[in-house]
PDB file of N, CA and C in Angstrom:
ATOM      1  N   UNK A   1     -27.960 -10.973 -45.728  1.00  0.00           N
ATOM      2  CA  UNK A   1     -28.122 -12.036 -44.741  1.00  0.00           C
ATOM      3  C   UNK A   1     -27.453 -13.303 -45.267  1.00  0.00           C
ATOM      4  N   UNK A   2     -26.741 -14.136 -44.492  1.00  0.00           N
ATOM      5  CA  UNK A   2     -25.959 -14.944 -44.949  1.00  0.00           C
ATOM      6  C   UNK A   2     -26.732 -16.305 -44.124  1.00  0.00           C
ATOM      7  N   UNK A   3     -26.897 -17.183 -45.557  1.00  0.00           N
ATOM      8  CA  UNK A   3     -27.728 -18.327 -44.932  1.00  0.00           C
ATOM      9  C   UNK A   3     -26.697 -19.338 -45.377  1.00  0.00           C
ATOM     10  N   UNK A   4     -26.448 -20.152 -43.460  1.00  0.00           N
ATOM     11  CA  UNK A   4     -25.496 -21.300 -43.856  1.00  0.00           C
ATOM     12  C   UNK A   4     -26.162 -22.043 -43.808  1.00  0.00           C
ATOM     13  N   UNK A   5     -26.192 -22.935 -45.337  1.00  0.00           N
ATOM     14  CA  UNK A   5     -26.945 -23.480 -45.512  1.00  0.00           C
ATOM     15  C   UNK A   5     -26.521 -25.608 -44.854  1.00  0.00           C
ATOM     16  N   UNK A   6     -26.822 -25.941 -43.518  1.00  0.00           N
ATOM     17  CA  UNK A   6     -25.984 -27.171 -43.458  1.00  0.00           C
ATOM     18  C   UNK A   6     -26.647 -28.141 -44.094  1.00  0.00           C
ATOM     19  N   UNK A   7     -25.815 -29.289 -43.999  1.00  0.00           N
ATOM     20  CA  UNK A   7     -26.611 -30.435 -44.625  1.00  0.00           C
ATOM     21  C   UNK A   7     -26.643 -31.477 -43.651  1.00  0.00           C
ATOM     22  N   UNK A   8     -26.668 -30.983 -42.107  1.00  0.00           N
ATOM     23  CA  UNK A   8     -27.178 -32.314 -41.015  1.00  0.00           C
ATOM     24  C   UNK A   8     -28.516 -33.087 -41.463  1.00  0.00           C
ATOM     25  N   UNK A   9     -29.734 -32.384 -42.215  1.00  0.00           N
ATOM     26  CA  UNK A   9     -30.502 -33.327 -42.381  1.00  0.00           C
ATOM     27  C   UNK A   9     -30.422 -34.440 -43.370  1.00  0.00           C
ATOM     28  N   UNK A  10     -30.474 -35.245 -42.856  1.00  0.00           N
ATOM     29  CA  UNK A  10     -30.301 -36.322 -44.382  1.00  0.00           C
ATOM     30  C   UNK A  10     -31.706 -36.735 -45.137  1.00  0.00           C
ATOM     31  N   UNK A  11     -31.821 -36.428 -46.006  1.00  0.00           N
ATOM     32  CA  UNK A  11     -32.829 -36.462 -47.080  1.00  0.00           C
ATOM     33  C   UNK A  11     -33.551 -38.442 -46.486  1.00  0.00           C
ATOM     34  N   UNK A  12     -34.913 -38.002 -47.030  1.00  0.00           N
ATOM     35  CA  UNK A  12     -35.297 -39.731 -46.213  1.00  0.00           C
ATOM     36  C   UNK A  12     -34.903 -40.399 -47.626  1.00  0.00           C
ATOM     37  N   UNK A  13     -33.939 -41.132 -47.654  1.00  0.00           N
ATOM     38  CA  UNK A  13     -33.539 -42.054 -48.851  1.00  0.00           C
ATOM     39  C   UNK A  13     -33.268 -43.366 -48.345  1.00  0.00           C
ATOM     40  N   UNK A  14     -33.999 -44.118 -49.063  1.00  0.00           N
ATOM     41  CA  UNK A  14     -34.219 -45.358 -48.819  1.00  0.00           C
ATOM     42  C   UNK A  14     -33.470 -46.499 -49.352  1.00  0.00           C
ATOM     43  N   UNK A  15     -32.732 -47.518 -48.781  1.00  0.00           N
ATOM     44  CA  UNK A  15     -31.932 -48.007 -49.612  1.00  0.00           C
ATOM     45  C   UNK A  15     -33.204 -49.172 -49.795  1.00  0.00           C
ATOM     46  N   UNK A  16     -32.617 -50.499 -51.355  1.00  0.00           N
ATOM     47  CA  UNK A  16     -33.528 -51.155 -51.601  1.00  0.00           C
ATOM     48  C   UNK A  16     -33.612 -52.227 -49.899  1.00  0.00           C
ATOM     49  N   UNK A  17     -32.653 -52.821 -49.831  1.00  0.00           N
ATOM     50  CA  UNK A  17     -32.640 -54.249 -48.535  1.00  0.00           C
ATOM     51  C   UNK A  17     -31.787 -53.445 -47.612  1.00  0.00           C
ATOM     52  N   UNK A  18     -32.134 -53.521 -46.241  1.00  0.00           N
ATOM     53  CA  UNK A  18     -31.557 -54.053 -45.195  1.00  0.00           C
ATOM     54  C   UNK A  18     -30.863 -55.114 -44.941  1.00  0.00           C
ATOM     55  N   UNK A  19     -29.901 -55.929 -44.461  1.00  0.00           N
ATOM     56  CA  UNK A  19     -29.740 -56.964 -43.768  1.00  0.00           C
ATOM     57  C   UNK A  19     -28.787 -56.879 -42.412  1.00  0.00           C
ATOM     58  N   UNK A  20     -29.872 -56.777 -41.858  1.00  0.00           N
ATOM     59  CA  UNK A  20     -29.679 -56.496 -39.714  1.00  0.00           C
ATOM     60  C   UNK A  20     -28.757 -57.374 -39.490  1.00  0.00           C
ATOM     61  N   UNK A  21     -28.415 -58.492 -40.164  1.00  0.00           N
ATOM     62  CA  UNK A  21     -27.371 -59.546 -39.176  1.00  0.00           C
ATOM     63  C   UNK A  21     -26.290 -58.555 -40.132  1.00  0.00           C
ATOM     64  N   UNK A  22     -25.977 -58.444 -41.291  1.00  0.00           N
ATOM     65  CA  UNK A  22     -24.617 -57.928 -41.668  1.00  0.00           C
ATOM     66  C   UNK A  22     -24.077 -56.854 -40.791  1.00  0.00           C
ATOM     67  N   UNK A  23     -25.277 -55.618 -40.884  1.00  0.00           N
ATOM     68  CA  UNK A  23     -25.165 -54.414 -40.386  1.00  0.00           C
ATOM     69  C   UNK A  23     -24.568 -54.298 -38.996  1.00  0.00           C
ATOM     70  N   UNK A  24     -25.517 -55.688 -38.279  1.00  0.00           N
ATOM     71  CA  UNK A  24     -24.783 -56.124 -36.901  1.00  0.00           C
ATOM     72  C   UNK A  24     -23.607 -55.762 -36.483  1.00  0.00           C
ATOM     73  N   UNK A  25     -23.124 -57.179 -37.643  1.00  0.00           N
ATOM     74  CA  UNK A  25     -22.272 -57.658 -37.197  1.00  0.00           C
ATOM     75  C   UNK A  25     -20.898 -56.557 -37.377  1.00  0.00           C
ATOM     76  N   UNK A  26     -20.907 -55.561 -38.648  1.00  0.00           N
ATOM     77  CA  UNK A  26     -20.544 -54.310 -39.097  1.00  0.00           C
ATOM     78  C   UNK A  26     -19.828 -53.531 -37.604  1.00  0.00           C
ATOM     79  N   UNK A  27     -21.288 -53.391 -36.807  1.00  0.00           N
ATOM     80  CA  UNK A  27     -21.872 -52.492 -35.956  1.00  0.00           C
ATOM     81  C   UNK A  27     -21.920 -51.165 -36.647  1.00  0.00           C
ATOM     82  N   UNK A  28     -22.634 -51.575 -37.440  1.00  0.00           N
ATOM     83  CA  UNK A  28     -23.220 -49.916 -38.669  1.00  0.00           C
ATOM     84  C   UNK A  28     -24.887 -49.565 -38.245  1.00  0.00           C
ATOM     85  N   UNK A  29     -25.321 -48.483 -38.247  1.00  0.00           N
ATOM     86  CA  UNK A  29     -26.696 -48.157 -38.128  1.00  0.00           C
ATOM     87  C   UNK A  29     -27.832 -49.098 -38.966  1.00  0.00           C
ATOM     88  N   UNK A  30     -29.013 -48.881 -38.546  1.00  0.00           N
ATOM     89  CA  UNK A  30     -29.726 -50.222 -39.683  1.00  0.00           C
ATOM     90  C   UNK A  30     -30.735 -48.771 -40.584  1.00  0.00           C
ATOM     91  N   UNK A  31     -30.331 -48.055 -41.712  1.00  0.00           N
ATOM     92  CA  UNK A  31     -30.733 -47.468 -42.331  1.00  0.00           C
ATOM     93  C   UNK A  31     -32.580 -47.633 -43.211  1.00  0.00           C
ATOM     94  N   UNK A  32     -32.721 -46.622 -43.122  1.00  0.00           N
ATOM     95  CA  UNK A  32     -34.497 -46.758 -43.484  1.00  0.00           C
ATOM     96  C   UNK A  32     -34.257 -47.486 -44.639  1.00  0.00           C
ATOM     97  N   UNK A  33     -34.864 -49.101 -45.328  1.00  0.00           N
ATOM     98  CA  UNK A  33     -34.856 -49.625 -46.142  1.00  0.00           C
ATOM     99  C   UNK A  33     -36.345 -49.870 -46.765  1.00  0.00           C
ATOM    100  N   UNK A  34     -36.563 -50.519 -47.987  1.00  0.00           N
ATOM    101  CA  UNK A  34     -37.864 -50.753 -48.364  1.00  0.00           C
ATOM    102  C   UNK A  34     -38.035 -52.749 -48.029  1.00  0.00           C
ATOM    103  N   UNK A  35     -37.026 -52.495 -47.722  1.00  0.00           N
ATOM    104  CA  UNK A  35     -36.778 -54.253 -47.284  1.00  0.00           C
ATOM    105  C   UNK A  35     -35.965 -54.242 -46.208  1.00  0.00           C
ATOM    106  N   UNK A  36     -36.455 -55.350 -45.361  1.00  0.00           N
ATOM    107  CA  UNK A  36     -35.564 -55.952 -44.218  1.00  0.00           C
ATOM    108  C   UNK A  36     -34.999 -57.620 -44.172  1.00  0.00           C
ATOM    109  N   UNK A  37     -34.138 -57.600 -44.351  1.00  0.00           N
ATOM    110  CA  UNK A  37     -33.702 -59.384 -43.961  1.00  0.00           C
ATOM    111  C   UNK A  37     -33.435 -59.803 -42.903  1.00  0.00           C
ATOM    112  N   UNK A  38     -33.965 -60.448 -42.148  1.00  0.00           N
ATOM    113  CA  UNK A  38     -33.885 -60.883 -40.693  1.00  0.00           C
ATOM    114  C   UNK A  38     -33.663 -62.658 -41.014  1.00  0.00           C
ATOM    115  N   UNK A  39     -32.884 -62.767 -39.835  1.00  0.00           N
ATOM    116  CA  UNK A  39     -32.374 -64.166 -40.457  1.00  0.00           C
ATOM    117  C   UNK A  39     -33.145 -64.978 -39.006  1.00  0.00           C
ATOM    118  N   UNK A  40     -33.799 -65.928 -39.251  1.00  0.00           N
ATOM    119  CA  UNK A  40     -34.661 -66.794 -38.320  1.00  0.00           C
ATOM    120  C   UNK A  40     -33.618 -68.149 -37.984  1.00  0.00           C
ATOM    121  N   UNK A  41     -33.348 -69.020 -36.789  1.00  0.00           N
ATOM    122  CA  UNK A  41     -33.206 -70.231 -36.687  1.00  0.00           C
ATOM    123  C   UNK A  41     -31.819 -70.050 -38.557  1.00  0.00           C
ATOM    124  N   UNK A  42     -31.750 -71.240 -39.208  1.00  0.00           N
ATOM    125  CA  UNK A  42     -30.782 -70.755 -40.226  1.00  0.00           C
ATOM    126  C   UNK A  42     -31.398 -70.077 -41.349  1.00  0.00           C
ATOM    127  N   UNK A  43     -31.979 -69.660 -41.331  1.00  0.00           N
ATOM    128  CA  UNK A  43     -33.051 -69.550 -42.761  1.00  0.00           C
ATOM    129  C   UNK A  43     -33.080 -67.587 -43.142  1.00  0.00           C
ATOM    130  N   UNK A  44     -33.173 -67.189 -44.134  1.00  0.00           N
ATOM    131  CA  UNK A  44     -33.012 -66.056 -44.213  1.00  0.00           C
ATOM    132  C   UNK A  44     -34.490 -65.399 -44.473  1.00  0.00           C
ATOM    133  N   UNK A  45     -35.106 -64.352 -43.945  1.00  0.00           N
ATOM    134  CA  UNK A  45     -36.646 -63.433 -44.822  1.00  0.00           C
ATOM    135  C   UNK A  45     -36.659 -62.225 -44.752  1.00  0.00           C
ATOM    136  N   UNK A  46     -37.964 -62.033 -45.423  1.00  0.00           N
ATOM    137  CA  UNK A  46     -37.505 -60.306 -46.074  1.00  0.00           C
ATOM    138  C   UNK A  46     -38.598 -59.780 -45.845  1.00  0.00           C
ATOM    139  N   UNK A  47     -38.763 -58.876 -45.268  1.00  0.00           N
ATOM    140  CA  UNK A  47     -40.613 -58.227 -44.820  1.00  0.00           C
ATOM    141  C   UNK A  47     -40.099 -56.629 -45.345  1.00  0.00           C
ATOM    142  N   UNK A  48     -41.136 -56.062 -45.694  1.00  0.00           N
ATOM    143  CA  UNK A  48     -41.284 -54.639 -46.118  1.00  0.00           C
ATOM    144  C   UNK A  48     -41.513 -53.706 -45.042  1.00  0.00           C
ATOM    145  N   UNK A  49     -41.461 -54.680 -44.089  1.00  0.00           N
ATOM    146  CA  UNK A  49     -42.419 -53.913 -42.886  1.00  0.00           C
ATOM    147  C   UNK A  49     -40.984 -53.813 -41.530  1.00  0.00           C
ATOM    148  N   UNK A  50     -40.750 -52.455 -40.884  1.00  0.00           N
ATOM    149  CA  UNK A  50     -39.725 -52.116 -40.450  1.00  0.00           C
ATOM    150  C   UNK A  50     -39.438 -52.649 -39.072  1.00  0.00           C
ATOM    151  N   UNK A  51     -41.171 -53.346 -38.644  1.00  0.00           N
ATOM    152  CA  UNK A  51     -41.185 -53.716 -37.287  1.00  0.00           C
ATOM    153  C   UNK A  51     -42.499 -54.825 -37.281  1.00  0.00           C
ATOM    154  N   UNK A  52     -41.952 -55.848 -36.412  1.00  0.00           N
ATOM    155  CA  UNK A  52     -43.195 -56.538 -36.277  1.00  0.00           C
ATOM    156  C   UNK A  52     -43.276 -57.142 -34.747  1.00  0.00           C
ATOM    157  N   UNK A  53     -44.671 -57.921 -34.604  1.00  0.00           N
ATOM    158  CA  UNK A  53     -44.237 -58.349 -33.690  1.00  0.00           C
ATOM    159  C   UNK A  53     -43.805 -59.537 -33.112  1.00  0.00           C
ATOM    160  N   UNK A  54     -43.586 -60.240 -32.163  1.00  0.00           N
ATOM    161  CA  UNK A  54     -42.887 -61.864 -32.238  1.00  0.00           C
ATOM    162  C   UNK A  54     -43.615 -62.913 -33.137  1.00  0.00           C
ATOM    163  N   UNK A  55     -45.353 -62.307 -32.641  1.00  0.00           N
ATOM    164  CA  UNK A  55     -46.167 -63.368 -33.252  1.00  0.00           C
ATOM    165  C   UNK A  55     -46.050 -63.330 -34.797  1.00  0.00           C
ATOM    166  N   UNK A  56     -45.921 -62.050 -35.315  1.00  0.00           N
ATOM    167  CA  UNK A  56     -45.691 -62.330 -37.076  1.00  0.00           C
ATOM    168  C   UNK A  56     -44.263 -62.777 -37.396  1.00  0.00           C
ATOM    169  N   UNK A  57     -42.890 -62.418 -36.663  1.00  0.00           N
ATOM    170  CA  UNK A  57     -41.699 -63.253 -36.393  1.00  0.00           C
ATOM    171  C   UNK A  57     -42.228 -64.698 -36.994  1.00  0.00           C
ATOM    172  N   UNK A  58     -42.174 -64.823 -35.804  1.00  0.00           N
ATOM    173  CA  UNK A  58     -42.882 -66.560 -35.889  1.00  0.00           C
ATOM    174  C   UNK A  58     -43.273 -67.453 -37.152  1.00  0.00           C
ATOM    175  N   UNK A  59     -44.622 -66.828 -37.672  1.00  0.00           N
ATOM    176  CA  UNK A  59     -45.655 -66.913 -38.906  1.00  0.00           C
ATOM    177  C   UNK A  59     -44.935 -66.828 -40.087  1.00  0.00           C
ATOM    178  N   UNK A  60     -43.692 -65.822 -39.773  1.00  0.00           N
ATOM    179  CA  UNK A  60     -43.055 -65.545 -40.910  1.00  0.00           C
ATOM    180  C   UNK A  60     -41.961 -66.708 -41.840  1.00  0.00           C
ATOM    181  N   UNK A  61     -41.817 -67.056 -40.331  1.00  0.00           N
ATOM    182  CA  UNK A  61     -40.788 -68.347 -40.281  1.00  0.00           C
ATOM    183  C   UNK A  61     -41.344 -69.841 -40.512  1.00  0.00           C
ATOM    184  N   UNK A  62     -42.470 -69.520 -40.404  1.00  0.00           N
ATOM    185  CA  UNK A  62     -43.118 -71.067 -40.731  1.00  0.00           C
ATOM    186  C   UNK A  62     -43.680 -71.744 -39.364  1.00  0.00           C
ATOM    187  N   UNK A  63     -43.654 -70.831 -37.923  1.00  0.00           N
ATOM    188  CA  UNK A  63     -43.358 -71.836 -36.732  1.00  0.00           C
ATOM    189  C   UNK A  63     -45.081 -71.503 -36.332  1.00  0.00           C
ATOM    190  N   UNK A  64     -45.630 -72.579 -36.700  1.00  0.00           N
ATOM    191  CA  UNK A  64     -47.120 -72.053 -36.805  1.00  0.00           C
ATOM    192  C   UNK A  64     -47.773 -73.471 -35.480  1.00  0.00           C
ATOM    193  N   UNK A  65     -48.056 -73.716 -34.482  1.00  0.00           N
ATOM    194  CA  UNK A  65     -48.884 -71.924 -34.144  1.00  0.00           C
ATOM    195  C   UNK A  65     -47.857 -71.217 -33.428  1.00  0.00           C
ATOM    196  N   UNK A  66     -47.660 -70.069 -33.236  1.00  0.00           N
ATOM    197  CA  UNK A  66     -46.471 -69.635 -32.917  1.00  0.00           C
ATOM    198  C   UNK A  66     -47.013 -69.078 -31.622  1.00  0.00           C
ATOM    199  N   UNK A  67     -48.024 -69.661 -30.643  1.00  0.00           N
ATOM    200  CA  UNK A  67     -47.634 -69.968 -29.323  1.00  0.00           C
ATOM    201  C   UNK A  67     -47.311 -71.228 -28.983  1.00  0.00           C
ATOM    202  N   UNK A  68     -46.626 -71.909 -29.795  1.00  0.00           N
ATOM    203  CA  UNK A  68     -46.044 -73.259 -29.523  1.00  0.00           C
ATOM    204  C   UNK A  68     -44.178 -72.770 -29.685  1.00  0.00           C
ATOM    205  N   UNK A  69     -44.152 -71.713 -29.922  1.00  0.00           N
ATOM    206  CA  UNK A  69     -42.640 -71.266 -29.880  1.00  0.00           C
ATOM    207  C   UNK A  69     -42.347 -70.521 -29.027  1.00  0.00           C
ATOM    208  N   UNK A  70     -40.775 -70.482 -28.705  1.00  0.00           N
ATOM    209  CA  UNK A  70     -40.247 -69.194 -27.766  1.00  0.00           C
ATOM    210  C   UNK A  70     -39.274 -68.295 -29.151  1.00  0.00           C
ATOM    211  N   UNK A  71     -39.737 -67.353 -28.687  1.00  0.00           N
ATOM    212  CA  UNK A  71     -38.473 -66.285 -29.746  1.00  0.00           C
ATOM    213  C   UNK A  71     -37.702 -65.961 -29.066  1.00  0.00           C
ATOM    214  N   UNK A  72     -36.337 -66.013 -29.543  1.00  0.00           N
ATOM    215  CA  UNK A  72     -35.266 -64.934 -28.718  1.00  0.00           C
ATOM    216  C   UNK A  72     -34.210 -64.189 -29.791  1.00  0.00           C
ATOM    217  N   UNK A  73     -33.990 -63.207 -29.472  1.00  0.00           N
ATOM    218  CA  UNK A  73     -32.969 -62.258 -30.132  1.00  0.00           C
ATOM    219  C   UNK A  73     -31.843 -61.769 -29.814  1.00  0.00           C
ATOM    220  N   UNK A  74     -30.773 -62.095 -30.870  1.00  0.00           N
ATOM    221  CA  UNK A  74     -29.589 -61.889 -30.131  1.00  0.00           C
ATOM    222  C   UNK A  74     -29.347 -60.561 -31.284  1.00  0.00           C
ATOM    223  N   UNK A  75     -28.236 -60.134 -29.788  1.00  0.00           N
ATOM    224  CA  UNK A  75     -28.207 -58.780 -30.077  1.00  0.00           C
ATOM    225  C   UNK A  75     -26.749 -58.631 -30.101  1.00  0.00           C
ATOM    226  N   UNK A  76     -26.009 -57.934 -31.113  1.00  0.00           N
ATOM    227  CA  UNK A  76     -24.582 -57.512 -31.190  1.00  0.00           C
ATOM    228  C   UNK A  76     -23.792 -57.818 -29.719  1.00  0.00           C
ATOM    229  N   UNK A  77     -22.415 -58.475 -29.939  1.00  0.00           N
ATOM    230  CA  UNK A  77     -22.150 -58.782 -28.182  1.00  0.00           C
ATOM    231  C   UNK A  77     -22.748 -60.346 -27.821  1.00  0.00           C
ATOM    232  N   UNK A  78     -23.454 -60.717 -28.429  1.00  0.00           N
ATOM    233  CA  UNK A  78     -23.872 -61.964 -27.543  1.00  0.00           C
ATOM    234  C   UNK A  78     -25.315 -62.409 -26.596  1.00  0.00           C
ATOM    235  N   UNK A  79     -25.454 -61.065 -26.745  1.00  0.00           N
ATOM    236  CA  UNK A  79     -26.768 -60.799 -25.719  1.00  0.00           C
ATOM    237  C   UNK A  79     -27.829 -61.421 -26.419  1.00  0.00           C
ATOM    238  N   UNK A  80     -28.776 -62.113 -25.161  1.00  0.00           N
ATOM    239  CA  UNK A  80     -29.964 -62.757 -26.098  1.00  0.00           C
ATOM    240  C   UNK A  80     -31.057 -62.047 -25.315  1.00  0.00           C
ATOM    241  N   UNK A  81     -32.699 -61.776 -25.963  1.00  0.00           N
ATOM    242  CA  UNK A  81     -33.577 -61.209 -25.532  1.00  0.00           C
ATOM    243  C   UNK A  81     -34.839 -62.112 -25.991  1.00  0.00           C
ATOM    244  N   UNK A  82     -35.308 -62.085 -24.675  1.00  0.00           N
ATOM    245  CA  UNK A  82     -36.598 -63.110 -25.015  1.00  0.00           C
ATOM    246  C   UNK A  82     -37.836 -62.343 -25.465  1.00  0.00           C
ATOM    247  N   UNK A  83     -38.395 -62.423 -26.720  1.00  0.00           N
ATOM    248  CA  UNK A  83     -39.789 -62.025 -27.361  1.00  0.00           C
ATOM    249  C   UNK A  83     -40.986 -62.189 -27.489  1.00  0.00           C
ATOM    250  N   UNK A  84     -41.812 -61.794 -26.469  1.00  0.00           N
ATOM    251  CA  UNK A  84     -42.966 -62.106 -26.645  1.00  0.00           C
ATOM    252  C   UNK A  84     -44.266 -62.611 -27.321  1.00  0.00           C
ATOM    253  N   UNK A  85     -45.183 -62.600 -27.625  1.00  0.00           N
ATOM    254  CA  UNK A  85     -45.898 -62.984 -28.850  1.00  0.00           C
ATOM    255  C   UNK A  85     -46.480 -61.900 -29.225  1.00  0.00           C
ATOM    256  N   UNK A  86     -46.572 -60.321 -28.168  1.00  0.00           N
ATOM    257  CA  UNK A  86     -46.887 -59.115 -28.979  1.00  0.00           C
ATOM    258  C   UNK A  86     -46.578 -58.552 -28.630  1.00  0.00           C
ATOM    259  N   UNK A  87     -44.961 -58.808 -28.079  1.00  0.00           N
ATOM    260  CA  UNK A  87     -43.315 -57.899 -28.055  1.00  0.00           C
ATOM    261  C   UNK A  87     -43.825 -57.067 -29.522  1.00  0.00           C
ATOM    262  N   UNK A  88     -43.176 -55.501 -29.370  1.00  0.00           N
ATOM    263  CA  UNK A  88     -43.025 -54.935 -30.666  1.00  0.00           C
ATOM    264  C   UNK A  88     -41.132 -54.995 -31.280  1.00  0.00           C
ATOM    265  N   UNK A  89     -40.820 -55.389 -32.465  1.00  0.00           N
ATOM    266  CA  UNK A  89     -39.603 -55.308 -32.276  1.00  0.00           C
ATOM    267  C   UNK A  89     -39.331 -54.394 -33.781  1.00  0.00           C
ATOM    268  N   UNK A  90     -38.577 -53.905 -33.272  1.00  0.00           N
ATOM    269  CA  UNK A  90     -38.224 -52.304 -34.560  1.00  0.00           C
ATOM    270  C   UNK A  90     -36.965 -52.909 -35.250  1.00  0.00           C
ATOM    271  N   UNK A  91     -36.738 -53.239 -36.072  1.00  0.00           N
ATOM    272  CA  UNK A  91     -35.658 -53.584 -37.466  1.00  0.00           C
ATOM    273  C   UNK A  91     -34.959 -52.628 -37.561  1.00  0.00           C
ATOM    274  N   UNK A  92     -34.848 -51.359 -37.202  1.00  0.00           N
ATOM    275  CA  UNK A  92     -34.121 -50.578 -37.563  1.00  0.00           C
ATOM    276  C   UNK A  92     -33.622 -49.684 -36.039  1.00  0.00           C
ATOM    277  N   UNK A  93     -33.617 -50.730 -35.550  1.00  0.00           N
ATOM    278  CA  UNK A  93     -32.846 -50.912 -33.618  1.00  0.00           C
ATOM    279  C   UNK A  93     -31.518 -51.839 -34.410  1.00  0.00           C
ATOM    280  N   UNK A  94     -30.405 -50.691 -33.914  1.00  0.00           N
ATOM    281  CA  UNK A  94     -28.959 -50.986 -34.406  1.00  0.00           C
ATOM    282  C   UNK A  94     -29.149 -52.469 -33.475  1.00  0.00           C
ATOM    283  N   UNK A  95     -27.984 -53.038 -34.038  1.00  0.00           N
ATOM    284  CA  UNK A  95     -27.566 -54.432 -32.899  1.00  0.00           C
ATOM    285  C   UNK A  95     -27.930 -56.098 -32.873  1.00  0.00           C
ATOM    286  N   UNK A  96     -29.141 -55.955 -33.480  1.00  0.00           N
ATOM    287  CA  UNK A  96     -30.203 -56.884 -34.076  1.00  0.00           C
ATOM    288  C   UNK A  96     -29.422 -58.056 -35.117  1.00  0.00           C
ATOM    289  N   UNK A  97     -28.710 -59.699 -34.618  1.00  0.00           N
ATOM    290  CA  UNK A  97     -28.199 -60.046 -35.319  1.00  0.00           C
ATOM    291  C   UNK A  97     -28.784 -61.147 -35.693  1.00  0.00           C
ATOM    292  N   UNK A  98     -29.621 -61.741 -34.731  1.00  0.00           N
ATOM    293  CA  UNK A  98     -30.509 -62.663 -35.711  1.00  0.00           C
ATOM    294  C   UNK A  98     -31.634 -62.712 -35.020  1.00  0.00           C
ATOM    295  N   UNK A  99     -32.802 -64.122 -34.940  1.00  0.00           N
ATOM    296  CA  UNK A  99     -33.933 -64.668 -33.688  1.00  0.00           C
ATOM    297  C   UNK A  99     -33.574 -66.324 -33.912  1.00  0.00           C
ATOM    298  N   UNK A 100     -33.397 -66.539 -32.729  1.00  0.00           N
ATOM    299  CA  UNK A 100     -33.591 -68.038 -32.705  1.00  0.00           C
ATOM    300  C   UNK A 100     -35.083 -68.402 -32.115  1.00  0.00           C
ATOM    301  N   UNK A 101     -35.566 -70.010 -32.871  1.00  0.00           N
ATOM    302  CA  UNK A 101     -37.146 -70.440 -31.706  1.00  0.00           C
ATOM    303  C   UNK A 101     -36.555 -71.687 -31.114  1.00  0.00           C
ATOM    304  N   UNK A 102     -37.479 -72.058 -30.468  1.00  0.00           N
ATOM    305  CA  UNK A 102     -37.152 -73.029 -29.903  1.00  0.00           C
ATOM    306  C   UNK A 102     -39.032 -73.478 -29.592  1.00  0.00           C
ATOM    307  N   UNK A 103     -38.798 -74.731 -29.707  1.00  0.00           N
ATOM    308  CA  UNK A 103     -40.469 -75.442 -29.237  1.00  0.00           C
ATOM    309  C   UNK A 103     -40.577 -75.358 -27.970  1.00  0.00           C
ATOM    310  N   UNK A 104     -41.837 -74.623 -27.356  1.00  0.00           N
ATOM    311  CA  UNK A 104     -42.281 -74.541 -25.926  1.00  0.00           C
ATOM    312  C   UNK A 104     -42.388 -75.896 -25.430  1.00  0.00           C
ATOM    313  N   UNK A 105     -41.764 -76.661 -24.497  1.00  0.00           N
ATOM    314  CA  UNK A 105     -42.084 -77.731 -23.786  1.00  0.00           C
ATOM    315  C   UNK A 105     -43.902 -77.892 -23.207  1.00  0.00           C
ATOM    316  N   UNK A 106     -44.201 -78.931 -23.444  1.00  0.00           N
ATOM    317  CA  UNK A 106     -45.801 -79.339 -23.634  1.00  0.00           C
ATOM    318  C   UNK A 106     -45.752 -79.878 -22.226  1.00  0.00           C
ATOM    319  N   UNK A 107     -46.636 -79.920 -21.514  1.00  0.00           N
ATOM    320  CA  UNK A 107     -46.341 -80.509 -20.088  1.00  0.00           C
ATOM    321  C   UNK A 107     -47.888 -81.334 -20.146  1.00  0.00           C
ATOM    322  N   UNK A 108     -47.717 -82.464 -20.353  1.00  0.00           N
ATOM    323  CA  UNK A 108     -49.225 -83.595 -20.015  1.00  0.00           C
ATOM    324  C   UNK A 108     -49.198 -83.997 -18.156  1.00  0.00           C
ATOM    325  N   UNK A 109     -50.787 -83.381 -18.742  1.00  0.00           N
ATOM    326  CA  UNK A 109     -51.952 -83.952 -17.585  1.00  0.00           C
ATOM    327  C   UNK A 109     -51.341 -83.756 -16.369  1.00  0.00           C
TER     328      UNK A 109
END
């Protein structure tokens, strides 16, 4: 019996960092990492965690309380996507090139 043996599966190997805006901008896959760098407004961070949601976005960035922010995400191309506060957003969704906030306008009385 002849076993062909292929190698389509790829072993789960983890590289150490991600960084989604490079990979972006690449347009390369965003590979299983033990780190992610997501770049906020100008500022760069690094979560272990492959997905979060706007509201830890936010927290992460310093924009506290972060229903006083809007998130948005731009996506390879130009495209921007507005993020909720418990939007789920997956890091390892090709395309992902940065999040901008912006302060929610306060409307008195």
């Amino acid at each position: 019996m002849n076993m062909d043996t292929k190698n389509d599966q790829t072993p789960d190997v983890e590289i150490e960092e991600a960084d989604l805006e490079q990979l972006a901008k690449a347009d390369k896959p965003v590979p299983k990492a033990r780190r992610y760098r997501i770049r906020v407004d100008d500022l760069h961070y690094t979560t272990e965690q492959p997905r979060m949601t706007g509201r830890e976005i936010l927290v992460l960035a310093g924009k506290n309380p972060p229903e006083s922010f809007i998130l948005t995400q731009k996506l390879r191309g130009g495209r921007l996507v507005t993020i909720g506060l418990d939007d789920d957003v997956d890091f390892t969704t090709p395309g992902i090139e940065r999040f901008t906030t912006l302060p929610r306008e306060v409307q008195e009385g």
